[in-house]
Each structure stands twice: as structure tokens, then as C-alpha cells.
N, C-alpha and C. Protein backbone atom coordinates (compact mmCIF):
# COMPACT_ATOMS: atom_id res chain seq x y z
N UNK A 1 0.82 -1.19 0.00
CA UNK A 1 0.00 0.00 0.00
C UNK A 1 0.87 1.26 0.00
N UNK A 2 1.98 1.04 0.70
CA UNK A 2 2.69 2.53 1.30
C UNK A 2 3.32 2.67 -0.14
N UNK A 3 3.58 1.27 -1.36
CA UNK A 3 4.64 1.65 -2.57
C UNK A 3 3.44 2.01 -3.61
N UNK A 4 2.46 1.51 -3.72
CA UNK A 4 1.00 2.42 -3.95
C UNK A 4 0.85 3.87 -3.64
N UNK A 5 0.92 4.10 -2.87
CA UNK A 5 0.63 5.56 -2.64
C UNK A 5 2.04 6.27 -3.11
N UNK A 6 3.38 5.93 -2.84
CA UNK A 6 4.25 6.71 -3.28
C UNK A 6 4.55 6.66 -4.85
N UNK A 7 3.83 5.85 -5.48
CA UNK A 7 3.93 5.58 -7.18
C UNK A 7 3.24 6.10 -7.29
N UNK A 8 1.61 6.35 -6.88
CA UNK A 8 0.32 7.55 -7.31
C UNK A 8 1.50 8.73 -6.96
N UNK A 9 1.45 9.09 -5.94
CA UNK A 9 2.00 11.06 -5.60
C UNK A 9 2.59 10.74 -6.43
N UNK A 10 3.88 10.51 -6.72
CA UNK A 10 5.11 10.85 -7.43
C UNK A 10 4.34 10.97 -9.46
N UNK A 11 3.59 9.54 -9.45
CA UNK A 11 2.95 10.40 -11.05
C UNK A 11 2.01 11.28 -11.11
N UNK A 12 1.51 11.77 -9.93
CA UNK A 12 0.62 13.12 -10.04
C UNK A 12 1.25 14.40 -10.42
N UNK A 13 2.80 14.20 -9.46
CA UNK A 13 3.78 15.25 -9.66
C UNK A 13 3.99 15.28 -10.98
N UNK A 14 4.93 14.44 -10.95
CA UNK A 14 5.68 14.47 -12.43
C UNK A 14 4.51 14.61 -13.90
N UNK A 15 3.02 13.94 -13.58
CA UNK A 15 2.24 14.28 -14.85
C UNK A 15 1.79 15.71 -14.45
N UNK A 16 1.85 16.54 -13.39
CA UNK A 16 1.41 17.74 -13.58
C UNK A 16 2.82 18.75 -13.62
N UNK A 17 4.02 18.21 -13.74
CA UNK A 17 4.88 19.19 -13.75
C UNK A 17 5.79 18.97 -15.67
N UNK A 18 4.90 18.02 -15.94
CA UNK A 18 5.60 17.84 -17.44
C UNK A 18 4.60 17.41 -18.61
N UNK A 19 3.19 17.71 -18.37
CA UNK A 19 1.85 17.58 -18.95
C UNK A 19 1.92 18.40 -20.36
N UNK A 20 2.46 19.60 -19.94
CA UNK A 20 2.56 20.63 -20.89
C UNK A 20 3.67 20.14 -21.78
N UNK A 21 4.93 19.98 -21.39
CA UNK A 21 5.75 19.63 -22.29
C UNK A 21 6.08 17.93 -23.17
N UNK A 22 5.36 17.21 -22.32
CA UNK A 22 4.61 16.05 -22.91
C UNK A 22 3.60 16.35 -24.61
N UNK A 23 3.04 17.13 -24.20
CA UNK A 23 2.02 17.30 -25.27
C UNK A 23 2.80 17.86 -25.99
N UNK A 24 3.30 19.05 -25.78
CA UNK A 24 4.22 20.10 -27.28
C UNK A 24 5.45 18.79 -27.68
N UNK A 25 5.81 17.82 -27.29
CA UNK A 25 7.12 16.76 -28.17
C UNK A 25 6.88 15.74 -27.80
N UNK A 26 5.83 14.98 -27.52
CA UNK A 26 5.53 13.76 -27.43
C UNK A 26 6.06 12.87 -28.72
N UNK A 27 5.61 13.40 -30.35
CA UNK A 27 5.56 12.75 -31.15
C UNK A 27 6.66 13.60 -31.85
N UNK A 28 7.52 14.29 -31.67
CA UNK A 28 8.12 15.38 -32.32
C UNK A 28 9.32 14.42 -33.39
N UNK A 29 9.00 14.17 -34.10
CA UNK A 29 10.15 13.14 -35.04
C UNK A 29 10.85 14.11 -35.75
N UNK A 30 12.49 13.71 -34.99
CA UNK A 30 13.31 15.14 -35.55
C UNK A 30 13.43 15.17 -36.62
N UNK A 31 13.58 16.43 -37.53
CA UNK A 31 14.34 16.15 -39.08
C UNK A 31 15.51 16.14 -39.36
N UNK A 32 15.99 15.98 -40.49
CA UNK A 32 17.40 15.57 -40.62
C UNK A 32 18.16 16.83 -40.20
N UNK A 33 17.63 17.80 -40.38
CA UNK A 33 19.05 18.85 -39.56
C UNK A 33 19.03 19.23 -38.19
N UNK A 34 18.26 18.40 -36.95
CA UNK A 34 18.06 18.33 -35.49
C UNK A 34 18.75 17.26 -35.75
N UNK A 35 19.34 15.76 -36.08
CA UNK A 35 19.83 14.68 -35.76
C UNK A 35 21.47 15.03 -36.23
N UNK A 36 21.83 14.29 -35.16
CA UNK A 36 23.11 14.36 -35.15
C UNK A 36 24.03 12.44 -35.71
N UNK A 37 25.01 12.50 -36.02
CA UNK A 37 25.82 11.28 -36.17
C UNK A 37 25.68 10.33 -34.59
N UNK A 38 24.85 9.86 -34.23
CA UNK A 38 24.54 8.80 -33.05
C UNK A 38 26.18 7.79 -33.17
N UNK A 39 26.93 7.62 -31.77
CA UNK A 39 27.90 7.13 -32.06
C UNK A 39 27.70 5.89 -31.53
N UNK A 40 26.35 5.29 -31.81
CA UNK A 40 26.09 3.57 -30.85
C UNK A 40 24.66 3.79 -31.92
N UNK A 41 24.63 2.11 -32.19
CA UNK A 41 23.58 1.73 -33.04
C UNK A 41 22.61 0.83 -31.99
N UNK A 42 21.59 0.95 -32.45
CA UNK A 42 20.32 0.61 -31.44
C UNK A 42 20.54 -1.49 -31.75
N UNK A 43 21.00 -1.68 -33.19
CA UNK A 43 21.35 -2.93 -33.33
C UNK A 43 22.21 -3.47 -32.95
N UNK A 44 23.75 -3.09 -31.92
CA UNK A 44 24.58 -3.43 -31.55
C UNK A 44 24.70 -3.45 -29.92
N UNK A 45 23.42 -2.83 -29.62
CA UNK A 45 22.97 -3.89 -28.21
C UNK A 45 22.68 -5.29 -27.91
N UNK A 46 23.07 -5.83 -26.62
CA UNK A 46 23.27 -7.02 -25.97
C UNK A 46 22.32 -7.06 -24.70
N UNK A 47 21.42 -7.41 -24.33
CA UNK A 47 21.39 -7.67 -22.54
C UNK A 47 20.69 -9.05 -22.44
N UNK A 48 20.63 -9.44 -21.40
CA UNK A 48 19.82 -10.49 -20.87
C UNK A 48 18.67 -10.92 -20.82
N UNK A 49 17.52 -11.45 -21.65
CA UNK A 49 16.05 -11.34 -21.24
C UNK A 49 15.81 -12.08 -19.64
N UNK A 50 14.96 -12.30 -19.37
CA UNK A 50 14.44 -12.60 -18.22
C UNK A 50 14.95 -14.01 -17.71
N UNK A 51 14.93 -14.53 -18.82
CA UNK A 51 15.42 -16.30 -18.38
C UNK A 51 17.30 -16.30 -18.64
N UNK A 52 17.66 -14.97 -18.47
CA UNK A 52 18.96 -14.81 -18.54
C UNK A 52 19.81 -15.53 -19.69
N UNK A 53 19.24 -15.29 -20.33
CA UNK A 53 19.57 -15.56 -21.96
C UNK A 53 20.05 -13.92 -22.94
N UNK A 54 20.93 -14.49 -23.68
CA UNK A 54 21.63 -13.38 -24.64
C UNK A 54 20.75 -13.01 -25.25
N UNK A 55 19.95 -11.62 -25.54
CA UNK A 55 19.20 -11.28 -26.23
C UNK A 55 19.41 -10.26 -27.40
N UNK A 56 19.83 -10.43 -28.35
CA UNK A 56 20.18 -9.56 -29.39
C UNK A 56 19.46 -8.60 -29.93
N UNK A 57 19.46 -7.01 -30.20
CA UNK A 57 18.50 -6.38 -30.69
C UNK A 57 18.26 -6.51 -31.92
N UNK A 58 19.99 -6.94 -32.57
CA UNK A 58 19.79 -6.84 -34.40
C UNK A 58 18.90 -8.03 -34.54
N UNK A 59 18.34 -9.14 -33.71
CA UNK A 59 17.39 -9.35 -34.57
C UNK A 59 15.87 -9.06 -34.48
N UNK A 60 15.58 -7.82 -33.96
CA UNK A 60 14.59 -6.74 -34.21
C UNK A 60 14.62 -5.98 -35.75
N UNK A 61 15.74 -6.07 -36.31
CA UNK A 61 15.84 -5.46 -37.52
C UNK A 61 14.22 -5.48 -38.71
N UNK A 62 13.89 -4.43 -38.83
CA UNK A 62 12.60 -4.46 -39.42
C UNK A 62 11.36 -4.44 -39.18
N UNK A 63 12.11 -4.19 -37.58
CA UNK A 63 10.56 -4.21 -36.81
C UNK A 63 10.27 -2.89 -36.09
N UNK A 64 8.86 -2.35 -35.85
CA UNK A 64 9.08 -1.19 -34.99
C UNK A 64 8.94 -1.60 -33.68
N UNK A 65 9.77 -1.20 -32.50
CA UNK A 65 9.68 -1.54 -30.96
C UNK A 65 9.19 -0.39 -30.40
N UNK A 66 8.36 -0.89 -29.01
CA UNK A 66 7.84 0.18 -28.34
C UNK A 66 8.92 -0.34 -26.69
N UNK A 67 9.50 0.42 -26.14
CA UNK A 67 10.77 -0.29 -24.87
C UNK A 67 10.08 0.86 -23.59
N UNK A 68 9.72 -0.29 -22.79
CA UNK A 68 8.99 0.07 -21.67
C UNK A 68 9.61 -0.22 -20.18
N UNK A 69 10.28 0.35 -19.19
CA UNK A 69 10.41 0.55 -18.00
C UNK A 69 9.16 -0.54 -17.52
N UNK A 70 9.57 -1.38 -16.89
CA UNK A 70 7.90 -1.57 -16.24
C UNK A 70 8.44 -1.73 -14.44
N UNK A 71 7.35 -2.00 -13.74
CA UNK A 71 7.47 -2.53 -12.35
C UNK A 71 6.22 -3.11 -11.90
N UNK A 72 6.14 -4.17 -10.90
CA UNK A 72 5.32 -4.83 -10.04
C UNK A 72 4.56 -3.94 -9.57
N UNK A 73 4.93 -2.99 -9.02
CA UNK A 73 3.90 -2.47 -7.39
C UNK A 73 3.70 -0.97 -7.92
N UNK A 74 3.95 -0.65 -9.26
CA UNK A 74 3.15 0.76 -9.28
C UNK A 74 1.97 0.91 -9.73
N UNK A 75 1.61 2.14 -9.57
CA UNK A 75 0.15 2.50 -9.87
C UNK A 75 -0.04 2.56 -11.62
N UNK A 76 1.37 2.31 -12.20
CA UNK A 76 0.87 2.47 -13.70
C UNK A 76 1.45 0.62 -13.87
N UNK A 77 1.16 -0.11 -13.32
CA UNK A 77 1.00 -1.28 -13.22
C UNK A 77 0.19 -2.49 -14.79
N UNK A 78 -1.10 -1.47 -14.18
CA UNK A 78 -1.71 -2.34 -15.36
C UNK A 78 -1.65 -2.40 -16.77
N UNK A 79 -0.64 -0.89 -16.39
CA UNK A 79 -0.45 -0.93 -18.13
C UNK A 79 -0.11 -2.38 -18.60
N UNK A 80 0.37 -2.87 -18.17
CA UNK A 80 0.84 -4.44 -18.46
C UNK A 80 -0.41 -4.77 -19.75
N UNK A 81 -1.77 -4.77 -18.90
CA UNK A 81 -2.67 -5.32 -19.68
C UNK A 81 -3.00 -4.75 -20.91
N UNK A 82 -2.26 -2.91 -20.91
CA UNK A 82 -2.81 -2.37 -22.24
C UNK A 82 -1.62 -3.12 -23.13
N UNK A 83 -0.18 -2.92 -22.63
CA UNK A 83 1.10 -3.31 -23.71
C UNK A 83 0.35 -4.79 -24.42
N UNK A 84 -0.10 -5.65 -23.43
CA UNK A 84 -0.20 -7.22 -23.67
C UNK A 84 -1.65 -6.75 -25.15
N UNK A 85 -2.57 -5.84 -25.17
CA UNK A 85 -3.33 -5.73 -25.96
C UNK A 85 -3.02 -5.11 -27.45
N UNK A 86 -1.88 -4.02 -27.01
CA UNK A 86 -1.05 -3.36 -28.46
C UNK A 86 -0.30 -4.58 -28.75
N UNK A 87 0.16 -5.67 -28.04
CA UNK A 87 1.16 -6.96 -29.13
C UNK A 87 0.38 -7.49 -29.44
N UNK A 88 -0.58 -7.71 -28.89
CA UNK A 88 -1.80 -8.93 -29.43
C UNK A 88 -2.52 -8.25 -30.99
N UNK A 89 -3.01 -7.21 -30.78
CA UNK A 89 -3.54 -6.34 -32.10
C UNK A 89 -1.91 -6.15 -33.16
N UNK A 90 -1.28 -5.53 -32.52
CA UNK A 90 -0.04 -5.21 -33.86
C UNK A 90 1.27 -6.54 -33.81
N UNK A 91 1.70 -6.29 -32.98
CA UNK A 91 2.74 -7.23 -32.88
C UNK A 91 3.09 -9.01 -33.82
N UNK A 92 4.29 -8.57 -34.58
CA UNK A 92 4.29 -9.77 -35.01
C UNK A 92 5.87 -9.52 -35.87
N UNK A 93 5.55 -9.69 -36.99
CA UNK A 93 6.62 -9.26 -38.47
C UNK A 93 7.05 -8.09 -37.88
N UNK A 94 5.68 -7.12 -37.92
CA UNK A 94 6.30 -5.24 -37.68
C UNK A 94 7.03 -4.58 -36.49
N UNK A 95 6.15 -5.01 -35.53
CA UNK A 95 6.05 -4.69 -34.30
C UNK A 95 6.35 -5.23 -33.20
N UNK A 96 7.12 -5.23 -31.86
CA UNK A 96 7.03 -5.47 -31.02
C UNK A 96 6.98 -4.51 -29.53
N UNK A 97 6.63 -5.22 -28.55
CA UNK A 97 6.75 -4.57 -27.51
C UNK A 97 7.69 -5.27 -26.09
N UNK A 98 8.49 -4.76 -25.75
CA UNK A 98 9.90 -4.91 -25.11
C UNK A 98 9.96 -4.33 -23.59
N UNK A 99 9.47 -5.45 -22.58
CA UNK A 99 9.32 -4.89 -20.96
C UNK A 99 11.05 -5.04 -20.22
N UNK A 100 11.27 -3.84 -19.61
CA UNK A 100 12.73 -4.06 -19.21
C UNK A 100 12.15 -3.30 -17.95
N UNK A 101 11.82 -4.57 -16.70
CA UNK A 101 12.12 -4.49 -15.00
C UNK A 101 12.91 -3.78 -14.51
N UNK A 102 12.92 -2.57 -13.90
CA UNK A 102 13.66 -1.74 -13.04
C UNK A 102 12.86 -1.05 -12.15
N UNK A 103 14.03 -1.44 -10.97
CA UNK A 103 13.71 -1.15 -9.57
C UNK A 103 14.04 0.33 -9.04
N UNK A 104 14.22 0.78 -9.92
CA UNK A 104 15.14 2.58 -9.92
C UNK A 104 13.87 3.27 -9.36
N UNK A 105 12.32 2.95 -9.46
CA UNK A 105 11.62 4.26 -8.75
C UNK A 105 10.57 4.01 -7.27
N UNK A 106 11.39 4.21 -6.44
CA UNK A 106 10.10 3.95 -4.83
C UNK A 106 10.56 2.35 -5.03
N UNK A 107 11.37 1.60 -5.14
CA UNK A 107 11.77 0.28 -5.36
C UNK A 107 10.19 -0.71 -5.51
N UNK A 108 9.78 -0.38 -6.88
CA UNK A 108 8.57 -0.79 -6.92
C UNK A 108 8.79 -2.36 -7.97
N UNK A 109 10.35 -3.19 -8.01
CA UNK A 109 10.08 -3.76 -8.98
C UNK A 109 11.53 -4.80 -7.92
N UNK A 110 10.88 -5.13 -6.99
CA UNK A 110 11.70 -5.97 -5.47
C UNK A 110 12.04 -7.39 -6.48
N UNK A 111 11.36 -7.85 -6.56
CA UNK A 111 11.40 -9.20 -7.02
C UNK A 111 12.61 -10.06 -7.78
N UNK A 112 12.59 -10.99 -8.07
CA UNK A 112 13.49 -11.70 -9.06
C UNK A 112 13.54 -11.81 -10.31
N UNK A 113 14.19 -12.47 -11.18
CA UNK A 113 13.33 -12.89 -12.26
C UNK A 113 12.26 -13.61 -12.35
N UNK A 114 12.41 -15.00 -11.52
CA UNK A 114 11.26 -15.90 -11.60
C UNK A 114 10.12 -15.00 -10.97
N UNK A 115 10.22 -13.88 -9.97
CA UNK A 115 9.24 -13.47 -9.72
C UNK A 115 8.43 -12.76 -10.78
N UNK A 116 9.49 -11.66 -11.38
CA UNK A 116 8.78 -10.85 -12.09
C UNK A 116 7.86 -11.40 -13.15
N UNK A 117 8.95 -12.59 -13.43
CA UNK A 117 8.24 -13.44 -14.72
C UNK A 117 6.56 -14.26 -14.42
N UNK A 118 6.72 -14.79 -12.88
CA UNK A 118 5.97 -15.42 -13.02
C UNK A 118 4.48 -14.15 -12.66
N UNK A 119 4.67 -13.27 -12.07
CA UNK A 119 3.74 -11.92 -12.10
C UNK A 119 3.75 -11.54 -13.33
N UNK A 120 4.24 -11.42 -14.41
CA UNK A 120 3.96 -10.92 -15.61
C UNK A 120 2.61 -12.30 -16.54
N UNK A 121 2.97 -13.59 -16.13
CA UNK A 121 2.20 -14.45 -16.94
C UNK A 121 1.44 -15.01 -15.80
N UNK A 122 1.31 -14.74 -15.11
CA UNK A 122 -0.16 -15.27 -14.00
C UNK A 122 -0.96 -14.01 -14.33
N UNK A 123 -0.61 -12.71 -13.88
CA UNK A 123 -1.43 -11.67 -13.57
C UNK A 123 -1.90 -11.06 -14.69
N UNK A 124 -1.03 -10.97 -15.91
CA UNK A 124 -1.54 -10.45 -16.77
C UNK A 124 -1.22 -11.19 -18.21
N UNK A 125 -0.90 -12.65 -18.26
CA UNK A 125 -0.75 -12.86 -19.55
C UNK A 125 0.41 -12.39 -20.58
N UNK A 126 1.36 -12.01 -20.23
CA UNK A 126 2.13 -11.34 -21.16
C UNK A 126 2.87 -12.18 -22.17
N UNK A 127 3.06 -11.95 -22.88
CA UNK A 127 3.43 -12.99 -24.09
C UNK A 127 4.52 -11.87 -24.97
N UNK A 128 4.64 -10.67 -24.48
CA UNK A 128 5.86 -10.12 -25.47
C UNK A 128 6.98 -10.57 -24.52
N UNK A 129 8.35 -10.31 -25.33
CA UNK A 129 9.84 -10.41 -24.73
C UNK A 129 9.62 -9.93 -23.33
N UNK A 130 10.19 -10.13 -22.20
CA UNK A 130 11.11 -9.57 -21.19
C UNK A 130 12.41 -9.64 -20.75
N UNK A 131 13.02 -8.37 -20.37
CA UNK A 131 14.29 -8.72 -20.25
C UNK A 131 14.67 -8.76 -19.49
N UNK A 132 16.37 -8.50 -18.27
CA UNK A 132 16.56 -9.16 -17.36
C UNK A 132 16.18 -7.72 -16.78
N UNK A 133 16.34 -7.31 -15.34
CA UNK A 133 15.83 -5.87 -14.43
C UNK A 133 17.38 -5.53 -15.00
N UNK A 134 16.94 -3.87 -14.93
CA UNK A 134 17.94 -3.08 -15.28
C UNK A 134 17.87 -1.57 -15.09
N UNK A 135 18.77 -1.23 -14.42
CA UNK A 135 19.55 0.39 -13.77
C UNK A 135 19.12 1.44 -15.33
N UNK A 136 17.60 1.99 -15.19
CA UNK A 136 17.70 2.99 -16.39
C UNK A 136 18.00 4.34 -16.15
N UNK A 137 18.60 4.74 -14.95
CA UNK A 137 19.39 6.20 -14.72
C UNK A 137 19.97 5.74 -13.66
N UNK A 138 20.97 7.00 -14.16
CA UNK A 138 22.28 7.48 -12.64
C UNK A 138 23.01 6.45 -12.86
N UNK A 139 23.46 6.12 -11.71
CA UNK A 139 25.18 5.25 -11.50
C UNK A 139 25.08 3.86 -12.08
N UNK A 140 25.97 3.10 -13.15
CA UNK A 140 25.34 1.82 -13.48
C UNK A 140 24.71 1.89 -14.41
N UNK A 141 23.67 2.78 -15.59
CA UNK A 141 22.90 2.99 -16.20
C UNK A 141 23.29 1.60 -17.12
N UNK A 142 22.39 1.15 -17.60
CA UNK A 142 22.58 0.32 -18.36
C UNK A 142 22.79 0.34 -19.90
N UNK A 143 23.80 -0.11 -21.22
CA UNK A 143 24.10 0.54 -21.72
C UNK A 143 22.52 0.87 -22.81
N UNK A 144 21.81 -0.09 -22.97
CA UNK A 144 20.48 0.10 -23.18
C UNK A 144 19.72 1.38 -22.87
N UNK A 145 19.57 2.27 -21.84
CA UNK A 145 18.77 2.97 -21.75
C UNK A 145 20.49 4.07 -21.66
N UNK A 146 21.59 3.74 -21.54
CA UNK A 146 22.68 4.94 -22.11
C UNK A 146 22.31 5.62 -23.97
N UNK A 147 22.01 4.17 -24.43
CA UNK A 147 21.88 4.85 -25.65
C UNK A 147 20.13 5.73 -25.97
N UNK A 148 19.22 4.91 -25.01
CA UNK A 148 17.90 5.78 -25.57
C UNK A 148 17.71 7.49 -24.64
N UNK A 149 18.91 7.71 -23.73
CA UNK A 149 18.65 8.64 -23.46
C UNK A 149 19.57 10.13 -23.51
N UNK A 150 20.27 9.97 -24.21
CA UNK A 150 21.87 10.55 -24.91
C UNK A 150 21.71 10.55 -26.24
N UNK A 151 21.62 11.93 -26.43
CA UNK A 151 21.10 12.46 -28.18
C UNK A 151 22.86 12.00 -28.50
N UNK A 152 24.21 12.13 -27.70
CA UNK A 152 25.63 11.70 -28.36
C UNK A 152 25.51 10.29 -28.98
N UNK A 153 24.73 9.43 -28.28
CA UNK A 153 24.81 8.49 -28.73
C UNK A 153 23.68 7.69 -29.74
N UNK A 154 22.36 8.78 -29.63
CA UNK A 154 21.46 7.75 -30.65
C UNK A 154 21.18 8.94 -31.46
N UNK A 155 21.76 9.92 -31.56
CA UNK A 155 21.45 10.74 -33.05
C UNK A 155 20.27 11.86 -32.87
N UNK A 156 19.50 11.48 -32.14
CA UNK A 156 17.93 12.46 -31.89
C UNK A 156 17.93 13.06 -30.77
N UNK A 157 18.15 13.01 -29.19
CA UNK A 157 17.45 13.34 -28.53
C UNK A 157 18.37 13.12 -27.08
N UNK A 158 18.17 14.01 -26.10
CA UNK A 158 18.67 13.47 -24.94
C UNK A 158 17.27 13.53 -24.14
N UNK A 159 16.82 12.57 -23.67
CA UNK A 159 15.70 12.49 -22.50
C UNK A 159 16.11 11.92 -21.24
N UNK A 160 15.27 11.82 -20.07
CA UNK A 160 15.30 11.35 -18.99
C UNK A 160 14.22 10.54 -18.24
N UNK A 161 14.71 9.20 -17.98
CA UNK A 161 13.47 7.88 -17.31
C UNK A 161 12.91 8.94 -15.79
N UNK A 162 11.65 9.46 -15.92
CA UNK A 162 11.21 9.48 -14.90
C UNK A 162 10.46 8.83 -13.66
N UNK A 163 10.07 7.70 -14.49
CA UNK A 163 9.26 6.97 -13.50
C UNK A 163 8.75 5.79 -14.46
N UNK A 164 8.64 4.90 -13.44
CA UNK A 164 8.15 3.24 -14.15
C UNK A 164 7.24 3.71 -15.44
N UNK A 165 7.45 2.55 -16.50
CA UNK A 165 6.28 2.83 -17.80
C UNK A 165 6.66 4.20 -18.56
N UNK A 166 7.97 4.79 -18.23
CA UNK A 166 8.45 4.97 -19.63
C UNK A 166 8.57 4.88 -21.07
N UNK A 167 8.41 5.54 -22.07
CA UNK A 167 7.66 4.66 -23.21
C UNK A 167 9.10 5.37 -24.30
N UNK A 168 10.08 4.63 -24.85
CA UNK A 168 10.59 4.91 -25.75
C UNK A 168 10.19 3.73 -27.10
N UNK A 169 9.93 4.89 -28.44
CA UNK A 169 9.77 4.49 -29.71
C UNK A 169 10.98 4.06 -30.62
N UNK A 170 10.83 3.12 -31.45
CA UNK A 170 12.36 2.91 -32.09
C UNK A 170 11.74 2.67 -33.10
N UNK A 171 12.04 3.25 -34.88
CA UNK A 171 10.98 2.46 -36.04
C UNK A 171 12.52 1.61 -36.66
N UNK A 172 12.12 0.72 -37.31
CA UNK A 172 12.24 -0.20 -38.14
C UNK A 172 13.37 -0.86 -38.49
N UNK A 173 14.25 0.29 -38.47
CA UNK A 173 15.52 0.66 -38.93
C UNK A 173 16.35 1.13 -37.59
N UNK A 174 15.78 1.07 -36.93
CA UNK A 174 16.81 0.86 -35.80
C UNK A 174 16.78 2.93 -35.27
N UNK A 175 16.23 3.62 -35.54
CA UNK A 175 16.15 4.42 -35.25
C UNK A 175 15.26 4.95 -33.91
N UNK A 176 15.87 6.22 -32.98
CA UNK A 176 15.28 6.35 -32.18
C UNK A 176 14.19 7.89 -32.55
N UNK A 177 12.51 7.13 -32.11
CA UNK A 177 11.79 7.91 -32.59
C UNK A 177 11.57 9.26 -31.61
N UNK A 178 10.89 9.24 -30.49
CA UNK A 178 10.31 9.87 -29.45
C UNK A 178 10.30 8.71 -28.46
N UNK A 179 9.85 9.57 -27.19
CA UNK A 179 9.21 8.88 -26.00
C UNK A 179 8.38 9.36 -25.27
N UNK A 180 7.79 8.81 -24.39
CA UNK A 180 6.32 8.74 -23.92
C UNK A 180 6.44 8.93 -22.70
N UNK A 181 6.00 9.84 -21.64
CA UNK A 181 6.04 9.34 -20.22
C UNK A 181 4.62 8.45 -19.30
N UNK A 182 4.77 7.93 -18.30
CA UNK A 182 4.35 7.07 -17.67
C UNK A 182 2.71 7.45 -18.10
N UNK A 183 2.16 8.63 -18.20
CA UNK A 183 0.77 8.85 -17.82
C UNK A 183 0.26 8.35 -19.34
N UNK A 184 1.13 8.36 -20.48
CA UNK A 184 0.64 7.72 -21.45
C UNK A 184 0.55 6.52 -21.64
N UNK A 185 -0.90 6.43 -21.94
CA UNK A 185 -1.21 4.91 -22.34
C UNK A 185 -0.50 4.00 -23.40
N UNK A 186 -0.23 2.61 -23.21
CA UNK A 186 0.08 2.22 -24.54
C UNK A 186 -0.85 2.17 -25.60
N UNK A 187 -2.50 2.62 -25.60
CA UNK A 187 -3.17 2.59 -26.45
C UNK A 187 -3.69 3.65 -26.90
N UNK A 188 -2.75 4.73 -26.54
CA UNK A 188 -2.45 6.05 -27.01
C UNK A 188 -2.66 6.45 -28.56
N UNK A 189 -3.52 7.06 -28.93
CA UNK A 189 -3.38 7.12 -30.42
C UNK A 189 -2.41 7.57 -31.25
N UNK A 190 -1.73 8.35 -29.90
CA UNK A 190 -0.23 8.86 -30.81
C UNK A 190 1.19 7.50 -30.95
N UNK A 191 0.69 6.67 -30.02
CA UNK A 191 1.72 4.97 -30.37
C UNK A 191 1.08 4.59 -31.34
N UNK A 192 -0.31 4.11 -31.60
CA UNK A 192 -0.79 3.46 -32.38
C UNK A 192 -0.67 4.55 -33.75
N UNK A 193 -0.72 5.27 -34.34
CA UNK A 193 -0.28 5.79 -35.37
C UNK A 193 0.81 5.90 -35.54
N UNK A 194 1.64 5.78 -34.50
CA UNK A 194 3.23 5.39 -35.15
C UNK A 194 3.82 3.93 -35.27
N UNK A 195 2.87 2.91 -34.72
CA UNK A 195 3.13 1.77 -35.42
C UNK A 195 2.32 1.60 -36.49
N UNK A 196 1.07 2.34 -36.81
CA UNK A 196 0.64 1.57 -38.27
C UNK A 196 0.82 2.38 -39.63
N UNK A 197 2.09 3.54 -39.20
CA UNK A 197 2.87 3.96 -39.96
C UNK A 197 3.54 3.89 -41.30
């Protein structure tokens, strides 16, 4: 209850202190003279999925990914059930959707793997990838969320993980599109028009 209530305050804050600037660049897809030479390719990432297995991004090649922060015990929790409904409708050849466990906010994501895993397919069915838990800011960052949040390194953009359910876009080609913060849904019409793109 007490990691309940500190996951509600904290996204009341943060959706009323970045509501405004959410909306003006949510979808803002830079043009070629805002992008810079990215010195790390989104295909030459490595990490662990959940069953601690090598998980390669290049073979995402051709697909668009939606890469989501998730956790157990927050209040944007259920998104689980919307992500599990955007793979079920899009996901396949084009599309996927990509849950990466981190314990970085109000330690809302305690568990193990077998835990997280087995809370992801009891509680809500999930059937896209998961990967292993992972440090998406500050000390440790993982090199995964080094490259989606460092315009030096992915060409577009420098952003910052504020809170569980983070939503970064990647289309096809390995490019980094925009991102989403927690209060957006995955059945957002501004995701869903950029996967049926």
C-alpha cells in the first residue's frame, strides 16, 4: 500500500509538472538537420532477457519496438494489460513490444526474475519479450537505456526515465523515434499511429 501511494504522488507530480511539455514533443520526429551522427547503433545492443539468456537487438531489424520501463507495485501497473493488448492487435513481423524491470523508482520492482516473470504471466498474460531488471538512470545505467537517453549516442534526442512505464519508440531501422512518459497509455493514439505507420 505505502509503494501504492508513493507511485500515485510521485505520477501526479511528475504528470502535472511535465503535462505541458509532454504534449508540445511527445511525437516530435526530428528532421534531418536536429539529428546528429549517433555514435552507438540501437542494433549493436546485448542484454539479458528474463530467463537470462543473450538477447540480441539486431534481430529486431525491421521491426518497430515500443521499450517500456515496467514494475510490479506501481500505480501504472496495469499498463501491463494495455502493452499485452497493443502486441496482441499489432505485434508480429512489424512490431514489437519490449518490458525491461527496473527497480530505480520507490523500489517498486523488489522481485526476481522468476518473480517478475511469473507476475507478468499469472497476472496479466504477457506474451511479449522480457528482459533481465535493469539500472535505467544514474550510476550503473545500463548501456540500453545509455543509448535511448543521450542524443551523443542515438542521433535524436537526450531524454530522462522518470518513472516506471516509460515509453521509448524505435521504427524499423533501428532508429530512435520519441518517448512517452508514464501517464501515457500504450493505447495512445499517438503509439498506435506510429506503429501503423
Amino acid at each position: 500500500m505505502k509503494n501504492l501511494f508513493i507511485c500515485c504522488a510521485a505520477a501526479l507530480m511528475f504528470s502535472c509538472n511535465n503535462s505541458a511539455q509532454q504534449t508540445a514533443s511527445a511525437v516530435s520526429v526530428p528532421t534531418s538537420n536536429q539529428q546528429i551522427k549517433a555514435s552507438m547503433n540501437f542494433y549493436d545492443i546485448k542484454v539479458n532477457d528474463i530467463n537470462g539468456n543473450s538477447f540480441d537487438f539486431s534481430q529486431l531489424k525491421g521491426k518497430k519496438v515500443l521499450l517500456v520501463n515496467t514494475a510490479s507495485e506501481c500505480g501504472f501497473t496495469p499498463q501491463y494489460a494495455e502493452l499485452e493488448k497493443l502486441y496482441k492487435q499489432y505485434g508480429g513481423d512489424t512490431f514489437v513490444v519490449i518490458a525491461v524491470p527496473s527497480n530505480d523508482f520507490g523500489g517498486q520492482e523488489p522481485g526476481s526474475a522468476s518473480e517478475i516473470k511469473s507476475f507478468c504471466s499469472v497476472k496479466y498474460g504477457i506474451d511479449f519479450p522480457i528482459m533481465e531488471k535493469m539500472v535505467t538512470k544514474g550510476a550503473g545505467q545500463s548501456p540500453l537505456y545509455q543509448w535511448l537517453t543521450s542524443k551523443e549516442k542515438n542521433g535524436v534526442k537526450d531524454s530522462t526515465v522518470m518513472w516506471n512505464f516509460h515509453k521509448f519508440f524505435i521504427d524499423e531501422k533501428g532508429n530512435l523515434v520519441t518517448d512517452f512518459s508514464s501517464s501515457v497509455s500504450p493505447l495512445d493514439s499517438r503509439i498506435v499511429d506510429l506503429i501503423k505507420a
